[in-house]
Each structure stands twice: as structure tokens, then as C-alpha cells.
N, C-alpha and C. Protein backbone atom coordinates (compact mmCIF):
# COMPACT_ATOMS: atom_id res chain seq x y z
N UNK A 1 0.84 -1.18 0.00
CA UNK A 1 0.00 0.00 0.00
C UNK A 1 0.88 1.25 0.00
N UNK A 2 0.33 2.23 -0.51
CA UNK A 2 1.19 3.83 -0.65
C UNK A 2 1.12 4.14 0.72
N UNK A 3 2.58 4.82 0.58
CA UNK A 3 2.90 5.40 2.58
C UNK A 3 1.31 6.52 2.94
N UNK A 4 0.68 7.05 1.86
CA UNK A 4 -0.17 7.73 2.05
C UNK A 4 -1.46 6.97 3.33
N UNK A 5 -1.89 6.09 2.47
CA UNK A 5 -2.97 5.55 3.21
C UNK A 5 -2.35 5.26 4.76
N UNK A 6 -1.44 5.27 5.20
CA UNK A 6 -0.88 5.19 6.75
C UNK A 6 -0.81 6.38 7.18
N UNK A 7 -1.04 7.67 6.76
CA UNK A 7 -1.21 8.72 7.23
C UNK A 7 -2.30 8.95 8.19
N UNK A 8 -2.06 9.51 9.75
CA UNK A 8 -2.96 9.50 10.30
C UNK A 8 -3.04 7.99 11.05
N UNK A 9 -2.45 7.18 10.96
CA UNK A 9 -2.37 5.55 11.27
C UNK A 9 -2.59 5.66 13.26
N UNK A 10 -3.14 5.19 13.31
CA UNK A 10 -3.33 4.94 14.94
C UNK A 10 -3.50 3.59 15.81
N UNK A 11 -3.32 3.37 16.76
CA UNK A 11 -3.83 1.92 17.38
C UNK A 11 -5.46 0.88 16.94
N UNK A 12 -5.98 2.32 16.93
CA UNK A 12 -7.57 1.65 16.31
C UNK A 12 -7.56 1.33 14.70
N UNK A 13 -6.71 2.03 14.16
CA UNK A 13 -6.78 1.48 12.66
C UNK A 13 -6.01 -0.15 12.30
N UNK A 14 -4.95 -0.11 12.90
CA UNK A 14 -3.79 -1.19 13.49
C UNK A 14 -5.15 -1.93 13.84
N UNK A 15 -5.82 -2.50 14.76
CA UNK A 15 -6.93 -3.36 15.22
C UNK A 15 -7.92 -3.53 14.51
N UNK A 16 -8.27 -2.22 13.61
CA UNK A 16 -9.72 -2.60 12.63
C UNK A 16 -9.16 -3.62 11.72
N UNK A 17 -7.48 -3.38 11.19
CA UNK A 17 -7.24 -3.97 10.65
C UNK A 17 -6.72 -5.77 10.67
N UNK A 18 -6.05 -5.49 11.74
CA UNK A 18 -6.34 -7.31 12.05
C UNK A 18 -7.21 -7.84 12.49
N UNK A 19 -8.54 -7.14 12.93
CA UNK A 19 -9.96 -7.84 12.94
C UNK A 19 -10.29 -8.17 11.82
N UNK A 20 -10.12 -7.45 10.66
CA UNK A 20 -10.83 -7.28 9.37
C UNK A 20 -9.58 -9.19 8.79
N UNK A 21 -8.98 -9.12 9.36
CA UNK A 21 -7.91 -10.73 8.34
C UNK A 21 -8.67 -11.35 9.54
N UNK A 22 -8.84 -11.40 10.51
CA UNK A 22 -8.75 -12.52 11.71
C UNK A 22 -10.05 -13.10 11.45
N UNK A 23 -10.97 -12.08 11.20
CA UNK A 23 -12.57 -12.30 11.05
C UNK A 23 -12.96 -13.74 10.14
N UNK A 24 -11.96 -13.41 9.37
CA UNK A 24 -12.03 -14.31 7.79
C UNK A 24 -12.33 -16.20 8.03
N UNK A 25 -11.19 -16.21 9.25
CA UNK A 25 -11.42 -17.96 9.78
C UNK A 25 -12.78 -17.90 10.63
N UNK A 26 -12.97 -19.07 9.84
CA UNK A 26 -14.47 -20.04 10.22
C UNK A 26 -13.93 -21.00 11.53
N UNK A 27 -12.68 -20.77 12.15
CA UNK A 27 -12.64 -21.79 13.42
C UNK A 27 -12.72 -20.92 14.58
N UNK A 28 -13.18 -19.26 14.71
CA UNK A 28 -13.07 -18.84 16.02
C UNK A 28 -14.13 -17.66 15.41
N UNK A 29 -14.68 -17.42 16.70
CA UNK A 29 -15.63 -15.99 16.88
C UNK A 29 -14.73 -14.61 17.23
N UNK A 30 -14.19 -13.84 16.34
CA UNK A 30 -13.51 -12.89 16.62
C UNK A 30 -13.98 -11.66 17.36
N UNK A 31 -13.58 -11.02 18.25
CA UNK A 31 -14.46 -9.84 19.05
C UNK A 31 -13.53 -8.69 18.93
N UNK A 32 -14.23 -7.26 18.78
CA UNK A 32 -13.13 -5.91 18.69
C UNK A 32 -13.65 -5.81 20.13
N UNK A 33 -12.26 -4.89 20.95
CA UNK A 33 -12.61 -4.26 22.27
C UNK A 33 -13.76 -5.12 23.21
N UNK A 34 -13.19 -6.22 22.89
CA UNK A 34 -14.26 -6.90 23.96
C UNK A 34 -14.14 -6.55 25.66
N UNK A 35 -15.81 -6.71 25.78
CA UNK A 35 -15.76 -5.89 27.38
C UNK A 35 -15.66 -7.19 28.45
N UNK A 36 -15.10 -6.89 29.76
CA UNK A 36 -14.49 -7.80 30.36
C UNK A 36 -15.00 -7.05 32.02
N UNK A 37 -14.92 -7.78 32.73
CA UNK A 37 -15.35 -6.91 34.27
C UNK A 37 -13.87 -6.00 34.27
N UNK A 38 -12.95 -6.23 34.08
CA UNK A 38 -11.72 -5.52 33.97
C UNK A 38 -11.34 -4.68 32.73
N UNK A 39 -12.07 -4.11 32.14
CA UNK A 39 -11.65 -3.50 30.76
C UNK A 39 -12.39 -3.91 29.42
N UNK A 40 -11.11 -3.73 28.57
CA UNK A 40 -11.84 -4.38 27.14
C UNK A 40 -10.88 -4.66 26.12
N UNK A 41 -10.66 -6.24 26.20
CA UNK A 41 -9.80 -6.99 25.72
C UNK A 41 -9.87 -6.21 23.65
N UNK A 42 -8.37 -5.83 23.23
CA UNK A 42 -8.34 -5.38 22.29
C UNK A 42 -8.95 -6.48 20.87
N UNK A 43 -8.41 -7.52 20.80
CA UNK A 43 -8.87 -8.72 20.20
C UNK A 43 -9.17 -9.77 20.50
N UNK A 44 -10.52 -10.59 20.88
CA UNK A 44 -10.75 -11.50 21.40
C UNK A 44 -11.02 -13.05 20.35
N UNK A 45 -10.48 -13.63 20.57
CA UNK A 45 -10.87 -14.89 19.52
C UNK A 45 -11.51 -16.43 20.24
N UNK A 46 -12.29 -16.39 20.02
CA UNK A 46 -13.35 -17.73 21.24
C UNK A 46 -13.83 -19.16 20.09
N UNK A 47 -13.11 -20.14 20.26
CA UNK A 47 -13.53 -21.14 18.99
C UNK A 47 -14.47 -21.26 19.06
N UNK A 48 -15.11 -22.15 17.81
CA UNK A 48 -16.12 -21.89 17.65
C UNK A 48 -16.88 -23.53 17.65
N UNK A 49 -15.67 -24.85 17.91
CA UNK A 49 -15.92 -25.44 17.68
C UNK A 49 -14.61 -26.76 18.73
N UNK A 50 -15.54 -27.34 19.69
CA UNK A 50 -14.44 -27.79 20.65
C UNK A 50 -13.75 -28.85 20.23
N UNK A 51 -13.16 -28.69 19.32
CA UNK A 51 -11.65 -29.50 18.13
C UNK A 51 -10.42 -28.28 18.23
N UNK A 52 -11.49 -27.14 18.21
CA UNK A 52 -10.42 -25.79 18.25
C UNK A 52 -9.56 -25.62 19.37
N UNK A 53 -7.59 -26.28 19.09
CA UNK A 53 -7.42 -26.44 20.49
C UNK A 53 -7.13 -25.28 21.41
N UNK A 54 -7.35 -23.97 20.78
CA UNK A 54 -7.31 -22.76 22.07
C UNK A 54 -7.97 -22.27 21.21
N UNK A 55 -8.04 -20.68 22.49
CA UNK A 55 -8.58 -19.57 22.34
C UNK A 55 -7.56 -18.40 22.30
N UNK A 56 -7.70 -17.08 21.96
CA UNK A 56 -6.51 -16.56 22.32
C UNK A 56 -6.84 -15.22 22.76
N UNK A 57 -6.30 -14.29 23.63
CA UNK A 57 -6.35 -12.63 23.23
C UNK A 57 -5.50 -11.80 23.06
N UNK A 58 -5.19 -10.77 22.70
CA UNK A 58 -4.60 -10.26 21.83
C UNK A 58 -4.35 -8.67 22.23
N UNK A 59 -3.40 -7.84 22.76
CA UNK A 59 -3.20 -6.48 23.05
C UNK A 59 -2.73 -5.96 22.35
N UNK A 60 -3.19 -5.30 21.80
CA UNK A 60 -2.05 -4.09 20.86
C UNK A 60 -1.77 -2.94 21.51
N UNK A 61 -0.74 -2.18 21.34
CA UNK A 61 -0.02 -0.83 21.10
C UNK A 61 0.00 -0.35 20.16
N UNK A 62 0.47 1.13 19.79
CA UNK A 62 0.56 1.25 18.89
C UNK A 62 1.65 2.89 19.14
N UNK A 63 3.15 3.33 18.37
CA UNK A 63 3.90 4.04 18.87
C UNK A 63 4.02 4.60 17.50
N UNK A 64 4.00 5.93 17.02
CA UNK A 64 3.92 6.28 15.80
C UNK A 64 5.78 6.52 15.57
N UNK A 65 6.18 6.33 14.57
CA UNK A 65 7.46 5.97 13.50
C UNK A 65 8.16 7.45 14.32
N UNK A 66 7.90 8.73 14.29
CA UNK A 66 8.70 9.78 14.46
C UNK A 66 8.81 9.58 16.09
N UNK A 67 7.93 8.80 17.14
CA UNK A 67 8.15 9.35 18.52
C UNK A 67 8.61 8.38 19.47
N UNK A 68 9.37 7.01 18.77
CA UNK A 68 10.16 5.45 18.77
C UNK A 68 11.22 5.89 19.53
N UNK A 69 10.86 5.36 20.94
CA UNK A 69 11.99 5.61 21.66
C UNK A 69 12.25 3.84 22.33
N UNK A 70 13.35 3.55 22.33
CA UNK A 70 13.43 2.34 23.35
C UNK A 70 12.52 2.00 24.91
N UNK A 71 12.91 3.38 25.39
CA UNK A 71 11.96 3.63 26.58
C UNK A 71 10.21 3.87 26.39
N UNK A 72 9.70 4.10 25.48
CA UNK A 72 8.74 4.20 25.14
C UNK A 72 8.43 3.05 24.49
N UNK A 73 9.08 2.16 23.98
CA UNK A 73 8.67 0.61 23.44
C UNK A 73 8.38 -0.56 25.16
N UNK A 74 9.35 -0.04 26.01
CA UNK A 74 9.37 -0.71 27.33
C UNK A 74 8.15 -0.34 28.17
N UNK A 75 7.80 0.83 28.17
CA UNK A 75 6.64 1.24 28.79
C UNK A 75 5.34 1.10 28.15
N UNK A 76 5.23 0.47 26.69
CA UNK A 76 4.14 -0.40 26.16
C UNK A 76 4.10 -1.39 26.65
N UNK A 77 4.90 -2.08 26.56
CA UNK A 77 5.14 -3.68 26.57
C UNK A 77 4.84 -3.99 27.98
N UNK A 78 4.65 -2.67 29.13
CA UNK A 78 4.66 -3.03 30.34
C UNK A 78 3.10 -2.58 30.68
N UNK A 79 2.43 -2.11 30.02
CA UNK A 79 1.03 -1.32 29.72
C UNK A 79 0.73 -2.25 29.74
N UNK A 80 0.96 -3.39 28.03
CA UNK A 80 0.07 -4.52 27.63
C UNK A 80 -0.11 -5.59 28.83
N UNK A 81 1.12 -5.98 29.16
CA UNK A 81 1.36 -6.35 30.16
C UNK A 81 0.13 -6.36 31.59
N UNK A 82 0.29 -5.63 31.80
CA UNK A 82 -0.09 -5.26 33.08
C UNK A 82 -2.27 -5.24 32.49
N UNK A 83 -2.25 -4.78 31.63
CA UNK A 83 -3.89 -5.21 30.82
C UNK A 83 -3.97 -6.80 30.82
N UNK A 84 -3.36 -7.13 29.95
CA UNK A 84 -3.76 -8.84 29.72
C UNK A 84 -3.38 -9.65 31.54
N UNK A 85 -2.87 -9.08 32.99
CA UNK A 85 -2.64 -9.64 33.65
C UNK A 85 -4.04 -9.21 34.68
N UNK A 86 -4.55 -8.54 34.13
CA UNK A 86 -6.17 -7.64 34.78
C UNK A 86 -7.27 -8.35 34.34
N UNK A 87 -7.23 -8.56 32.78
CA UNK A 87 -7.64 -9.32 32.03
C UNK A 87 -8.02 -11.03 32.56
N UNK A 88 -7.18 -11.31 32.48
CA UNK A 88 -6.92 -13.14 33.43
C UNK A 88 -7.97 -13.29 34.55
N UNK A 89 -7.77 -12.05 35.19
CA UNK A 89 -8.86 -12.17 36.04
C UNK A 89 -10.19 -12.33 36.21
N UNK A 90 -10.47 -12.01 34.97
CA UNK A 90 -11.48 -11.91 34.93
C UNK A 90 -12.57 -13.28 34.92
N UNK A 91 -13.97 -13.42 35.33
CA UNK A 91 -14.34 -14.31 35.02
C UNK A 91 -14.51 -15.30 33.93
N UNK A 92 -15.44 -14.48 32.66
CA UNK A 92 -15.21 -15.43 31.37
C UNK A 92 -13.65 -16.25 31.74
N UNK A 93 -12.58 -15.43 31.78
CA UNK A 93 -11.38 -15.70 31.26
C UNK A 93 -10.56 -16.72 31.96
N UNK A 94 -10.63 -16.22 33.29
CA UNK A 94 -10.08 -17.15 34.71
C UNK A 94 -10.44 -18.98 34.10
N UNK A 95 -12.09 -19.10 33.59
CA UNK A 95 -12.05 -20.37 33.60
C UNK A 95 -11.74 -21.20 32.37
N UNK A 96 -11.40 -20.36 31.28
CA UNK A 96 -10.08 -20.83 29.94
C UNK A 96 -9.36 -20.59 30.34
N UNK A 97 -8.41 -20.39 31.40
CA UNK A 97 -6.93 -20.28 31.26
C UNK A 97 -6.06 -21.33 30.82
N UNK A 98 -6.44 -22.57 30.63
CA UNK A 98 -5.55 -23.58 30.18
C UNK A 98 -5.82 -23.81 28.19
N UNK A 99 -6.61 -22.76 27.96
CA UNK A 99 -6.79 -23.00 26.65
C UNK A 99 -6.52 -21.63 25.98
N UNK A 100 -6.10 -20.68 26.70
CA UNK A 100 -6.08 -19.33 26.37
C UNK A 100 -4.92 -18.95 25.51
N UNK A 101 -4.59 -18.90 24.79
CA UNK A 101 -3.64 -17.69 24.49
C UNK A 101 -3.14 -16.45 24.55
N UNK A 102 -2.75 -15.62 25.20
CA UNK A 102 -2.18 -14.30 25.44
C UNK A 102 -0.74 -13.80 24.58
N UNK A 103 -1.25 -12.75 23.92
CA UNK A 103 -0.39 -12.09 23.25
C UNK A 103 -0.09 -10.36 23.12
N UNK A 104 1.12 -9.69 22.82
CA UNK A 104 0.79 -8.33 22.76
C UNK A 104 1.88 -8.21 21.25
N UNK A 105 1.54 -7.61 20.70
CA UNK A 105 1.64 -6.88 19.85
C UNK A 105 1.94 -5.04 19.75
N UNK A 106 2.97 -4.99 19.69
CA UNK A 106 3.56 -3.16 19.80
C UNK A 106 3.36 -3.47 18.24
N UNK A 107 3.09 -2.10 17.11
CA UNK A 107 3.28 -1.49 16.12
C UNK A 107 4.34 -0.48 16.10
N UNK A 108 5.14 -0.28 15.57
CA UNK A 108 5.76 1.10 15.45
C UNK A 108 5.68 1.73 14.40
N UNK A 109 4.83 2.23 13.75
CA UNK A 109 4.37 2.77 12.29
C UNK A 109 3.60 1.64 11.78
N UNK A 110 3.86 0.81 10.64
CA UNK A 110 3.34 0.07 9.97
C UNK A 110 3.99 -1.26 10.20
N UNK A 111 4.57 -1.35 11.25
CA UNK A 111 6.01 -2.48 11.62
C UNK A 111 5.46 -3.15 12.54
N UNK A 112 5.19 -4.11 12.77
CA UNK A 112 5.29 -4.71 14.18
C UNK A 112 6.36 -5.24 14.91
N UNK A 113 6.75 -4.24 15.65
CA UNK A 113 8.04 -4.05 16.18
C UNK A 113 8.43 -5.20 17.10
N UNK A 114 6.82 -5.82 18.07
CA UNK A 114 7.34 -6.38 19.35
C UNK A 114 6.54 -7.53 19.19
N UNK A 115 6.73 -8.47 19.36
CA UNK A 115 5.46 -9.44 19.58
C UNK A 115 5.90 -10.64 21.00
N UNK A 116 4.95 -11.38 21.69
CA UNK A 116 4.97 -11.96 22.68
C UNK A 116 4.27 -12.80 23.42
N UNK A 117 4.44 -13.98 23.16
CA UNK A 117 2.99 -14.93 23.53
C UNK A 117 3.29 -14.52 25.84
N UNK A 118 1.99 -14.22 25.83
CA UNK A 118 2.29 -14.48 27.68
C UNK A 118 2.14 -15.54 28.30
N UNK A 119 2.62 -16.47 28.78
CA UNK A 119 2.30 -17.76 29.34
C UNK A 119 1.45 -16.86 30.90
């Protein structure tokens, strides 16, 4: 795609957009900003069919290309962090934890700079 259409690029566009590929599989129910007693999980994916051997969720960041600092990649990663560990708690979630997947995802422009399954 032209650097144009990333103009203006933000965390919510970053998420419309991997909802919009994730949506596509027929083996999980994909959710945007799903609400949680603790927040609202950025991408939620719930199978759809118990062969499906997990579930997963999914945090994004998002740090725009000109304001990429190391220290500012660490203090995402400790954001997501600290969400998906609020998250866990929660009911739905507490009782998949052995089927769950946890992940975060930093962007840094159009890059995905960081990625990280959380056990």
C-alpha cells in the first residue's frame, strides 16, 4: 500500500485492521474491544468449535514511526502487560486459562516491532 494511506495511522486502525484478516477464519468468533469486568480486551478470539485447540487474546499498542523511543517501546510492553494480567482475572477468562492464548503486539508505524505470547 502507498505510505499515504498510513497517514494518520493509529492503534484503532492497526486493530480494525487485524480484525478485518482474523474475522475471515471459520474456526473462532472474533471480538473488537471486547468488554471484560476488567476493561476491554483489544482482540478477542473464542472457537467456535471444541476441536479448536485454544482460544486466544490479543493487546495491541501502537507508537507512531517519528516518537520510537526504546523507553517508550518498554513502557508499552509493560502497559500490555499489566492489561492482559487484569484481564486473566477476569471471570469469562479465569475459567479458559488452560486454553487461552495471550499475546501483545507493539506497532511502530506500519512495523510490528514487538510481539509476545504471555504464558
Amino acid at each position: 500500500m502507498d505510505n499515504r494511506i498510513f497517514m494518520g495511522l493509529d492503534e484503532k486502525y492497526i486493530k480494525a485492521i487485524m480484525y478485518s484478516y482474523l474475522v475471515l477464519t471459520p474456526y473462532a468468533m472474533v471480538k473488537m474491544e471486547y468488554p471484560v469486568e476488567n476493561g476491554y480486551i483489544d482482540i478477542a478470539m473464542f472457537k467456535r468449535y471444541e476441536e479448536v485447540p485454544y482460544e486466544a487474546i490479543i493487546e495491541v499498542k501502537y507508537i507512531k514511526q517519528k516518537e520510537y523511543t526504546e523507553e517508550k517501546l518498554k513502557m508499552k510492553i509493560k502497559q500490555a502487560k499489566e492489561q492482559i494480567e487484569k484481564y486473566k482475572k477476569s471471570y469469562e477468562l479465569n475459567t479458559k486459562n488452560e486454553t487461552m492464548k495471550k499475546y501483545i503486539i507493539v506497532f511502530v508505524g506500519k512495523e510490528a516491532k514487538y510481539i509476545e505470547e504471555i504464558k
